[in-house]
Protein backbone atom coordinates (compact mmCIF):
# COMPACT_ATOMS: atom_id res chain seq x y z
CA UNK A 1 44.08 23.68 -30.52
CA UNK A 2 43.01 26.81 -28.75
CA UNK A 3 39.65 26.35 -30.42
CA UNK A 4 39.37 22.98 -29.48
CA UNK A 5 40.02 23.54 -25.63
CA UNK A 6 37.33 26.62 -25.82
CA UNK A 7 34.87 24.22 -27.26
CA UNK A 8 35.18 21.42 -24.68
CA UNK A 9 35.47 23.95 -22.20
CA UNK A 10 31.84 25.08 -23.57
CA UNK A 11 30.33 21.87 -23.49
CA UNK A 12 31.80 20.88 -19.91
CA UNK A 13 30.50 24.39 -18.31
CA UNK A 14 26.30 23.74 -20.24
CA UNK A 15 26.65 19.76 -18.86
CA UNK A 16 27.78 20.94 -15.63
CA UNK A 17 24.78 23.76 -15.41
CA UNK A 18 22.33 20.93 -17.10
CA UNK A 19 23.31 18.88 -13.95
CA UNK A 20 22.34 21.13 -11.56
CA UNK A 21 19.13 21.86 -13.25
CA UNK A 22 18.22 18.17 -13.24
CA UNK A 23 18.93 15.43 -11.35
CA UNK A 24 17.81 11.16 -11.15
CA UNK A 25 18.43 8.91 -8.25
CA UNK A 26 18.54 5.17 -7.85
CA UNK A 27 16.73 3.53 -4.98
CA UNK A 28 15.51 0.25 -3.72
CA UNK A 29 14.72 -2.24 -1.17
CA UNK A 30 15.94 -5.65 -0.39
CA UNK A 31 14.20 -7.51 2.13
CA UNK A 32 14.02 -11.82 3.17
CA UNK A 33 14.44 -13.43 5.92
CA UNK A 34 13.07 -16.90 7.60
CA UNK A 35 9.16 -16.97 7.60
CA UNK A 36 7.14 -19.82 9.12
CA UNK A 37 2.93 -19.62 9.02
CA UNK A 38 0.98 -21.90 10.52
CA UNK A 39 -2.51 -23.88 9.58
CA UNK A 40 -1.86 -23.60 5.77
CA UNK A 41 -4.16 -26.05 4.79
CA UNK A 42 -7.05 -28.51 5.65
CA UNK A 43 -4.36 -30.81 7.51
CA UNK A 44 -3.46 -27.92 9.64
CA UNK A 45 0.25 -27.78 8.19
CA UNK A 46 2.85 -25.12 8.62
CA UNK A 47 4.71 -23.99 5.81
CA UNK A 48 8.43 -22.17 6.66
CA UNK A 49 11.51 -20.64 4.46
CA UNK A 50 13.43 -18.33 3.07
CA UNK A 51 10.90 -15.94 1.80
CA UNK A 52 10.33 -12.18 1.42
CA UNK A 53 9.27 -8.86 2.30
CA UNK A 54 8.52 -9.08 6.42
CA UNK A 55 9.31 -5.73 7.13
CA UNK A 56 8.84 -4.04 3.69
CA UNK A 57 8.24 -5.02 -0.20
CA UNK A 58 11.43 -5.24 -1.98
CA UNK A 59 11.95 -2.65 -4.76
CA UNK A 60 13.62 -0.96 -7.50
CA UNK A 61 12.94 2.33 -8.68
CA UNK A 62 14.06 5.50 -10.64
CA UNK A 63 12.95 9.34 -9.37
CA UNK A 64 13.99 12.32 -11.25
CA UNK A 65 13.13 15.92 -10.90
CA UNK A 66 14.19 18.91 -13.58
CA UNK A 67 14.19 22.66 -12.63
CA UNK A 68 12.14 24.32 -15.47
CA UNK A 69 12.39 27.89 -14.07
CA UNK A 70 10.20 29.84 -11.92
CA UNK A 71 9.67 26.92 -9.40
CA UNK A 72 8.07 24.85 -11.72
CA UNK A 73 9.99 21.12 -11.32
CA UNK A 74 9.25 18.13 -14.02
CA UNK A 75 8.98 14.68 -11.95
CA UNK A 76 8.76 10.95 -12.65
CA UNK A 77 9.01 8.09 -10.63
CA UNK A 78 9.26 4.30 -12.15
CA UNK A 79 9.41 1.65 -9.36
CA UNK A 80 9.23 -2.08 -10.06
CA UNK A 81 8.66 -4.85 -7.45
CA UNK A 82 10.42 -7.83 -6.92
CA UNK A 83 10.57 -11.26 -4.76
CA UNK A 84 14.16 -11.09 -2.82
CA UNK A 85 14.46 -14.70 -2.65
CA UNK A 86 14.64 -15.84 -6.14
CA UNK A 87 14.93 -11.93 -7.69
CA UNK A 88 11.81 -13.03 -9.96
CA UNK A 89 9.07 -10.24 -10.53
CA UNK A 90 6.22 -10.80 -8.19
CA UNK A 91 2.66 -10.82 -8.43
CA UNK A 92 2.13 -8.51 -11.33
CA UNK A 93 4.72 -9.89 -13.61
CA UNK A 94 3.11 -8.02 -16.90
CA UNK A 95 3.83 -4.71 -15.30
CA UNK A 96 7.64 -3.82 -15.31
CA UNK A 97 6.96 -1.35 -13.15
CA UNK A 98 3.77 -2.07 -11.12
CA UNK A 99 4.54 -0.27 -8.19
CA UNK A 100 4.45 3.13 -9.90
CA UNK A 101 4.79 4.33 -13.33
CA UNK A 102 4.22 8.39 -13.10
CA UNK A 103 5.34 11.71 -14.71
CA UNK A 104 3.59 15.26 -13.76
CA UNK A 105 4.40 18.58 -12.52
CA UNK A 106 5.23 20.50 -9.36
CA UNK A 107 5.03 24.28 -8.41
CA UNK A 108 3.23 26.67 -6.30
CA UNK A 109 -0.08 25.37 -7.71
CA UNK A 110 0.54 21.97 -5.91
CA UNK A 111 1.47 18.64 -7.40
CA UNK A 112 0.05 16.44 -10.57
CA UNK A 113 1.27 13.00 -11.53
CA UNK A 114 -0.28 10.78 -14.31
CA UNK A 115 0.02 7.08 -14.60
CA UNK A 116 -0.12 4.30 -13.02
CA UNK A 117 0.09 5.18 -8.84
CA UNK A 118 -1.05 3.93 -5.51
CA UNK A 119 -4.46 4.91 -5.12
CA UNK A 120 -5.46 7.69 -2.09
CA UNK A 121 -6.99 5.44 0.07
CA UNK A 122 -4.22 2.85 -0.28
CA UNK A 123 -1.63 5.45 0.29
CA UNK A 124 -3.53 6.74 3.54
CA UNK A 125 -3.59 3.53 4.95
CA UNK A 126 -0.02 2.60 4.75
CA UNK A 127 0.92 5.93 5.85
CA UNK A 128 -0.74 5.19 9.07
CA UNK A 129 -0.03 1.57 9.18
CA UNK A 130 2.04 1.29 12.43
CA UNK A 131 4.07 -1.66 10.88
CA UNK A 132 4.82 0.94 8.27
CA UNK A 133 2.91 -1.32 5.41
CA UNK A 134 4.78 -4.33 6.15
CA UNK A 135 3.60 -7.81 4.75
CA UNK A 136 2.90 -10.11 8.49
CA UNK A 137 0.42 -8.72 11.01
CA UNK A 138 0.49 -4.88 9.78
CA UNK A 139 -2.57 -3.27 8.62
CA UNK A 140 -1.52 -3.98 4.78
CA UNK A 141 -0.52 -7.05 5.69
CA UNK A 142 -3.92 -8.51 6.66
CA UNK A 143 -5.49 -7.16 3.91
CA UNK A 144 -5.85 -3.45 2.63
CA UNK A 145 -9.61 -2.27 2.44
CA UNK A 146 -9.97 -1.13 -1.09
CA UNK A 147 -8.57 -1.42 -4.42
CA UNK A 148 -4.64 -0.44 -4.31
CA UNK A 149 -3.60 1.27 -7.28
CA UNK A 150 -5.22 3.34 -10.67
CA UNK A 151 -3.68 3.42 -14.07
CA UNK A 152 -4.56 6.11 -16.38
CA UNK A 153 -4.83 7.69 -13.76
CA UNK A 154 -4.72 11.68 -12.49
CA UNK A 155 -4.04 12.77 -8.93
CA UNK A 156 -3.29 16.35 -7.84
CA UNK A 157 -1.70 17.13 -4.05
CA UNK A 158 -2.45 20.79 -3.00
CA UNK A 159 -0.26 23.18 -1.80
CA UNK A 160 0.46 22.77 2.25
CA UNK A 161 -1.13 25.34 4.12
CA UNK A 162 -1.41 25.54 7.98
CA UNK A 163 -0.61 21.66 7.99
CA UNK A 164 -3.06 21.06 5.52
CA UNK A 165 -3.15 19.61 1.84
CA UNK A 166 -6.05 17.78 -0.21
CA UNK A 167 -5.33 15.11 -2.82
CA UNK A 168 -8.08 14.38 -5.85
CA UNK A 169 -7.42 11.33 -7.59
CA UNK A 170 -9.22 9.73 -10.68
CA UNK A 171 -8.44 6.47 -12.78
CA UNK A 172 -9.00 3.12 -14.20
CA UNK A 173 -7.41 -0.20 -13.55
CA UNK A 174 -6.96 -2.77 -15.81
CA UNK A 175 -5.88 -5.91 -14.11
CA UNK A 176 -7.98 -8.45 -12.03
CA UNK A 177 -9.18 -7.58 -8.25
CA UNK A 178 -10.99 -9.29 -5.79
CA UNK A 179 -14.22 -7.08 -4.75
CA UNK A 180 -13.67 -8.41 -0.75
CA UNK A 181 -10.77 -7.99 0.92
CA UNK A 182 -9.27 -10.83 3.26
CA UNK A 183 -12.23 -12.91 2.81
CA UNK A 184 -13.13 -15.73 0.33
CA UNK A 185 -13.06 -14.06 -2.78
CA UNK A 186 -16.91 -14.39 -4.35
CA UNK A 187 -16.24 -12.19 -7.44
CA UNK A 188 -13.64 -10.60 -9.39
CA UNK A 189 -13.47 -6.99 -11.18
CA UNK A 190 -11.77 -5.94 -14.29
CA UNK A 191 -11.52 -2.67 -14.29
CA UNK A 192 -10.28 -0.38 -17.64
CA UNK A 193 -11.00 2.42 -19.86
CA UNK A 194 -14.78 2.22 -21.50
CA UNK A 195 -15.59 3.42 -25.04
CA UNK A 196 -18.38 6.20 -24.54
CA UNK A 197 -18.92 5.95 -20.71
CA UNK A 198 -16.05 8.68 -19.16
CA UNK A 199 -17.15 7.06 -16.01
CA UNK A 200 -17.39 3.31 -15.91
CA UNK A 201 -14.62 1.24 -14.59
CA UNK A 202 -13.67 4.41 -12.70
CA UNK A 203 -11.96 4.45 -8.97
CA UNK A 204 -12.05 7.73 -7.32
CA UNK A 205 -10.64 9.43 -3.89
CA UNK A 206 -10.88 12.83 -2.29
CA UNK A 207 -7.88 12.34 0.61
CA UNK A 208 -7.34 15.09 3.37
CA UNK A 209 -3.74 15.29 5.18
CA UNK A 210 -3.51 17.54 8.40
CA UNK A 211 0.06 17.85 10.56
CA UNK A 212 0.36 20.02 13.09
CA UNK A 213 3.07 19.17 15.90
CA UNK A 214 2.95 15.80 16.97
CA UNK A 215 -0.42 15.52 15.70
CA UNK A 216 -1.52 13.88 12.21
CA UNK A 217 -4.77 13.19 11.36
CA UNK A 218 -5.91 11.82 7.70
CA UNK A 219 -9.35 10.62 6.28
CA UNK A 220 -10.38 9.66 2.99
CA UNK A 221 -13.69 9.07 0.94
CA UNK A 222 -12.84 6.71 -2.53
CA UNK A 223 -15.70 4.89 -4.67
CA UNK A 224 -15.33 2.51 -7.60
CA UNK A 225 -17.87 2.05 -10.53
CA UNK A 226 -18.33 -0.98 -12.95
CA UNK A 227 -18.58 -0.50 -16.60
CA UNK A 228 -21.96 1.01 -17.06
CA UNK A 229 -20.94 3.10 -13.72
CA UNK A 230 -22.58 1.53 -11.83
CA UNK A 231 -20.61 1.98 -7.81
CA UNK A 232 -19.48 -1.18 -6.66
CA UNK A 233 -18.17 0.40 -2.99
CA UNK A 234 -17.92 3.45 -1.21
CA UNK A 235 -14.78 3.65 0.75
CA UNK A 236 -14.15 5.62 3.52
CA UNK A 237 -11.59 5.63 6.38
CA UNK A 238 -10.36 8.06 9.69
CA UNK A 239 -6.60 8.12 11.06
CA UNK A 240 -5.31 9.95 13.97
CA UNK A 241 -1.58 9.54 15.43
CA UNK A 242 0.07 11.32 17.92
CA UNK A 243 3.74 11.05 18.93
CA UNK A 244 3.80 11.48 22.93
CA UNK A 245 7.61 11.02 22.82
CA UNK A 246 7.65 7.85 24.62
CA UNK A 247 5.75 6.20 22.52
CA UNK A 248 3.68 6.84 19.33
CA UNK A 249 0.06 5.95 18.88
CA UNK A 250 -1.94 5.68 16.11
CA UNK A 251 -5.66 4.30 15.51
CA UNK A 252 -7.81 4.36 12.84
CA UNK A 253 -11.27 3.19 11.29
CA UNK A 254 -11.78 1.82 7.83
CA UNK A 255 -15.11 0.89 6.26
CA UNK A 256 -15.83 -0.36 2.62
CA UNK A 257 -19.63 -0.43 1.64
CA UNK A 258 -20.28 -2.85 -1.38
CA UNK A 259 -23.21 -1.38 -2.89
CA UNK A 260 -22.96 -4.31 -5.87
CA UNK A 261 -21.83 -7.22 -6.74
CA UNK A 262 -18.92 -7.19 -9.12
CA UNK A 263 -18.69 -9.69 -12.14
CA UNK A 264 -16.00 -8.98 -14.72
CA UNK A 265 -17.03 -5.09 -16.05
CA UNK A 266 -20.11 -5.58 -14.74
CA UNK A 267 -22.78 -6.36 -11.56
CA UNK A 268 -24.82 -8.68 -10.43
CA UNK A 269 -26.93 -10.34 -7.96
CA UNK A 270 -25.48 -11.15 -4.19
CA UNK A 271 -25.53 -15.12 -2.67
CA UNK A 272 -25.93 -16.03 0.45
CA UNK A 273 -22.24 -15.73 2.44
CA UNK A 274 -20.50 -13.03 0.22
CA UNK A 275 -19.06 -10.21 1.97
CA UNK A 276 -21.27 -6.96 1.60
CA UNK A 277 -19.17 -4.13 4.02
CA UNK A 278 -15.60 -4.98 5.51
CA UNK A 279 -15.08 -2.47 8.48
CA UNK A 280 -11.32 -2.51 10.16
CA UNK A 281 -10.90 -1.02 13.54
CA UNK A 282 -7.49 -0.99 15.09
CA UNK A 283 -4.89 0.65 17.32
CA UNK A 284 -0.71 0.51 17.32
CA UNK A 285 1.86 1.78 19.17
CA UNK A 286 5.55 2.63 18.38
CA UNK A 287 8.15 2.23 21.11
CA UNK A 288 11.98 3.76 21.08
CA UNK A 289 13.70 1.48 23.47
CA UNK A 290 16.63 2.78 22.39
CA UNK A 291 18.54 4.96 19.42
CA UNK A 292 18.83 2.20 17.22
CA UNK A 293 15.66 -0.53 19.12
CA UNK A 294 12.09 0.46 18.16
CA UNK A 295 9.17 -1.78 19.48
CA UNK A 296 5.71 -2.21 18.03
CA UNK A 297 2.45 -3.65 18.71
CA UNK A 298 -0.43 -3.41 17.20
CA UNK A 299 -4.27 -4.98 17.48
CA UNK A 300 -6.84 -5.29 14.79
CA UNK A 301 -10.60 -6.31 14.87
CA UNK A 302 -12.03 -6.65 11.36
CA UNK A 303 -15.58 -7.28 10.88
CA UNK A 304 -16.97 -8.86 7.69
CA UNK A 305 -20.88 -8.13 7.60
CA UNK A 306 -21.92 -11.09 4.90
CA UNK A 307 -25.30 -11.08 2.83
CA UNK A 308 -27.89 -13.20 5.09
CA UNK A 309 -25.48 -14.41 6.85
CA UNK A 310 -24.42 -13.93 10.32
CA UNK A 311 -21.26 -11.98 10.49
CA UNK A 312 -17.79 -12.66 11.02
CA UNK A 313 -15.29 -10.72 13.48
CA UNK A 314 -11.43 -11.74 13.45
CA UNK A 315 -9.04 -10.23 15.97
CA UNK A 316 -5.55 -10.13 15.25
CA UNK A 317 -2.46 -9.35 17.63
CA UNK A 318 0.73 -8.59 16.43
CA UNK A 319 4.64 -7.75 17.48
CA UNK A 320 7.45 -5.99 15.61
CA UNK A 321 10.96 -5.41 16.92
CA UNK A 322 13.35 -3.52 14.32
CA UNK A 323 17.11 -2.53 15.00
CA UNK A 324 18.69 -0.66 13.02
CA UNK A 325 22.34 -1.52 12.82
CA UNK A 326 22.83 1.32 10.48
CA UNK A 327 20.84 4.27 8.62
CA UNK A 328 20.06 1.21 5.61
CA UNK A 329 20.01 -1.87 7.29
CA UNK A 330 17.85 -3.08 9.98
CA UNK A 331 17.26 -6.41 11.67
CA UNK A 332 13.72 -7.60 12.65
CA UNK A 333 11.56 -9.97 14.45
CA UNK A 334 7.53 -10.35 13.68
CA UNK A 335 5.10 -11.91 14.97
CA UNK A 336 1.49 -12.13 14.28
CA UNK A 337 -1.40 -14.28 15.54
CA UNK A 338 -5.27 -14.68 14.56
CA UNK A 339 -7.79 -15.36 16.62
CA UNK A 340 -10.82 -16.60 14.01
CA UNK A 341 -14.44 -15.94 14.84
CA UNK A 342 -17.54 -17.22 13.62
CA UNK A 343 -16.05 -19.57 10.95
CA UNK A 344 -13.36 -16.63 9.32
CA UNK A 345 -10.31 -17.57 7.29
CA UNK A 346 -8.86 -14.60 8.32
CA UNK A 347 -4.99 -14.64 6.90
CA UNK A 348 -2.20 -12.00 8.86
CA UNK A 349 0.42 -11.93 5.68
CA UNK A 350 0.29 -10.35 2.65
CA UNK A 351 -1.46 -12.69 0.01
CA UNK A 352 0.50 -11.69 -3.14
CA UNK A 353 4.67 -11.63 -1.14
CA UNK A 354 3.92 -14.38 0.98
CA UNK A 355 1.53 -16.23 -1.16
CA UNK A 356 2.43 -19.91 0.19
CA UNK A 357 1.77 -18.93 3.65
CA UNK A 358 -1.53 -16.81 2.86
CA UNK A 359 -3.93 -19.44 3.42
CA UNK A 360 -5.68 -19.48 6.66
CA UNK A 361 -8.18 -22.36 7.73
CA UNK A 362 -11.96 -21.64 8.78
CA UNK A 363 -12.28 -21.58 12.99
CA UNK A 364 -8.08 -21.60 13.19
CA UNK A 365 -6.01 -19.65 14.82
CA UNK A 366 -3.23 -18.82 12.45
CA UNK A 367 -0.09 -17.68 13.53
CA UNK A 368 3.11 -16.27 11.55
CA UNK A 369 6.35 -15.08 12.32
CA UNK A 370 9.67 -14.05 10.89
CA UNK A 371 12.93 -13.04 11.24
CA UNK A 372 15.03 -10.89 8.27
CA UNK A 373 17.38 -8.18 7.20
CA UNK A 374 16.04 -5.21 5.32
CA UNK A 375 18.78 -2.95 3.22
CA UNK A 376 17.84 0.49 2.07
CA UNK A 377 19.97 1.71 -0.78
């Protein structure tokens, strides 16, 4: 008996110091509300419902981290998407966990993660989104500049130092993208790994971070290559955001450069009309009415240079009111409105979580808004 209490006494005291070595968290998002969008087809039609996502993409995930001595930590994150309203998977059904599928390491040396992640310039941009990468009016919203996330991929986050840190990123991605962003599509990309070319089908970023105060600043350079590696863009894009107290601003520059024409793995020749450099200027502001009341607006003027073609130049306006009635749930209020130019369909809601009220009509003003709960847990 004696024996038997020593033993389990054993095994309790290495579980209890295996738990405090290591340790895995649950976490998520669940977001939907009312959502009306307006001009969503040739009859000028509105569409409205229950639908998802207007102040952030709802989520499921799984973090861990394990001590393995001498500050080196083991991480992984797995985070799957989903659509609130009808708990189905959402745009990237095949992928159980699209959002992020990563293990790597973590010490004095920095950080590496492989797998499947959000790509640098991506990540940049809804850092500095002022609608904090929400899916009506924000920066993400109306349509990210660039491809979003790598798979096979390998990114490495310096060390901090002096408000400083550099990621490198490199990968591959083998689903279907558009090669314009928030613009009639004119091509598609499939992007993977290629047998005897280490570079083609390759998407890579070199991201810069610096925080000091009240001050951030970010800027990124990323590039993509077809099979034969051949560069389809150059990406590039400048952030600055300072917190004055009363108010935070933040304003940015984003520019993607097609240098070809994408078609499946490959390039090939541009038409009249398609989209050859998407450039997104804007500027946001973040207002603390109160403890729990923060109000933000935010403008955006995208310009989509087209291939002898005279260009188009959208302006969007947009409003966000979010109260938090607790540290996990908030109530908010959206609204977004487009101002087309020069024959744009320019859309102000994410195309893949609001898909039925994505569509915008040539020479329309389109205007969305929404009103939801979002619950942190």
């Amino acid at each position: 008996m004696k024996k038997s209490l020593i033993a389990l006494a054993a095994l309790a005291t290495v579980a209890t110091v295996a738990q405090a070595q290591s340790s895995v968290s649950v976490y998520g998002i669940i977001d939907t509300g009312y959502m009306r969008s307006t001009n969503v087809n040739s009859n000028g039609e509105s569409v409205s419902g229950i639908s998802n996502g207007g102040l952030s993409t709802s989520r499921l995930g799984f973090r861990g981290t394990e001590d393995l001595g001498s500050g080196l930590k083991a991480n992984f994150v797995l985070e799957s998407e989903f659509l609130a309203d009808n708990g189905s998977q959402n745009s990237t059904a095949e992928a159980l966990f699209a959002r992020r599928s990563t293990v790597g390491l973590e010490g004095n040396f920095g950080r590496v993660d492989l797998g499947r992640i959000d790509t640098g310039s991506y990540a940049m941009q809804a850092k500095f989104d002022p609608f904090g990468a929400n899916n009506i009016g924000g920066i993400i919203a109306t349509g990210q500049v660039g491809q979003v996330r790598v798979e096979n991929s390998v990114t490495y986050t310096t060390p901090t130092y002096a408000g400083l840190s550099v990621t490198l990123q490199t990968g591959t991605r083998t689903s279907t993208s558009s090669n314009t962003v928030s613009s009639p599509a004119t091509s598609t990309a499939t992007f993977g790994e290629v047998a005897g070319q280490p570079n083609g089908n390759r998407n890579n970023t070199l991201a810069v971070n610096y925080t000091q105060g009240k001050l951030e600043l970010g800027a990124y350079y990323a590039d993509s290559k077809d099979a034969a590696a051949i560069k389809l863009h150059e990406n590039f894009g400048g952030f600055a955001r300072y917190d004055f107290g009363v108010a935070r601003v933040t304003t940015g520059l984003i520019d993607v450069n097609y240098k070809n024409k994408a078609s499946g793995t490959s390039s090939t020749a541009w038409a009249s009309g398609d989209t050859v450099e998407t450039r997104k200027a804007f500027i946001g502001v973040n207002v603390p009415v109160s403890a729990n009341l923060t109000v933000s607006g935010l403008v955006e003027k995208i310009q989509y240079k087209r291939y002898t073609s005279s260009d188009r130049e959208p302006t969007i306006y947009s409003l966000l009111g979010q109260y938090n009635l607790s540290k996990r749930t908030a109530l908010y209020a959206v609204y977004s409105q487009v101002n087309q130019d020069n024959g744009s369909a320019q859309t102000n809601v994410s195309t893949t979580k609001l898909a039925e009220m994505a569509t915008a009509i040539a020479d329309k003003s389109k205007v969305s808004y929404g009103v939801g709960i979002r619950h942190s847990f």
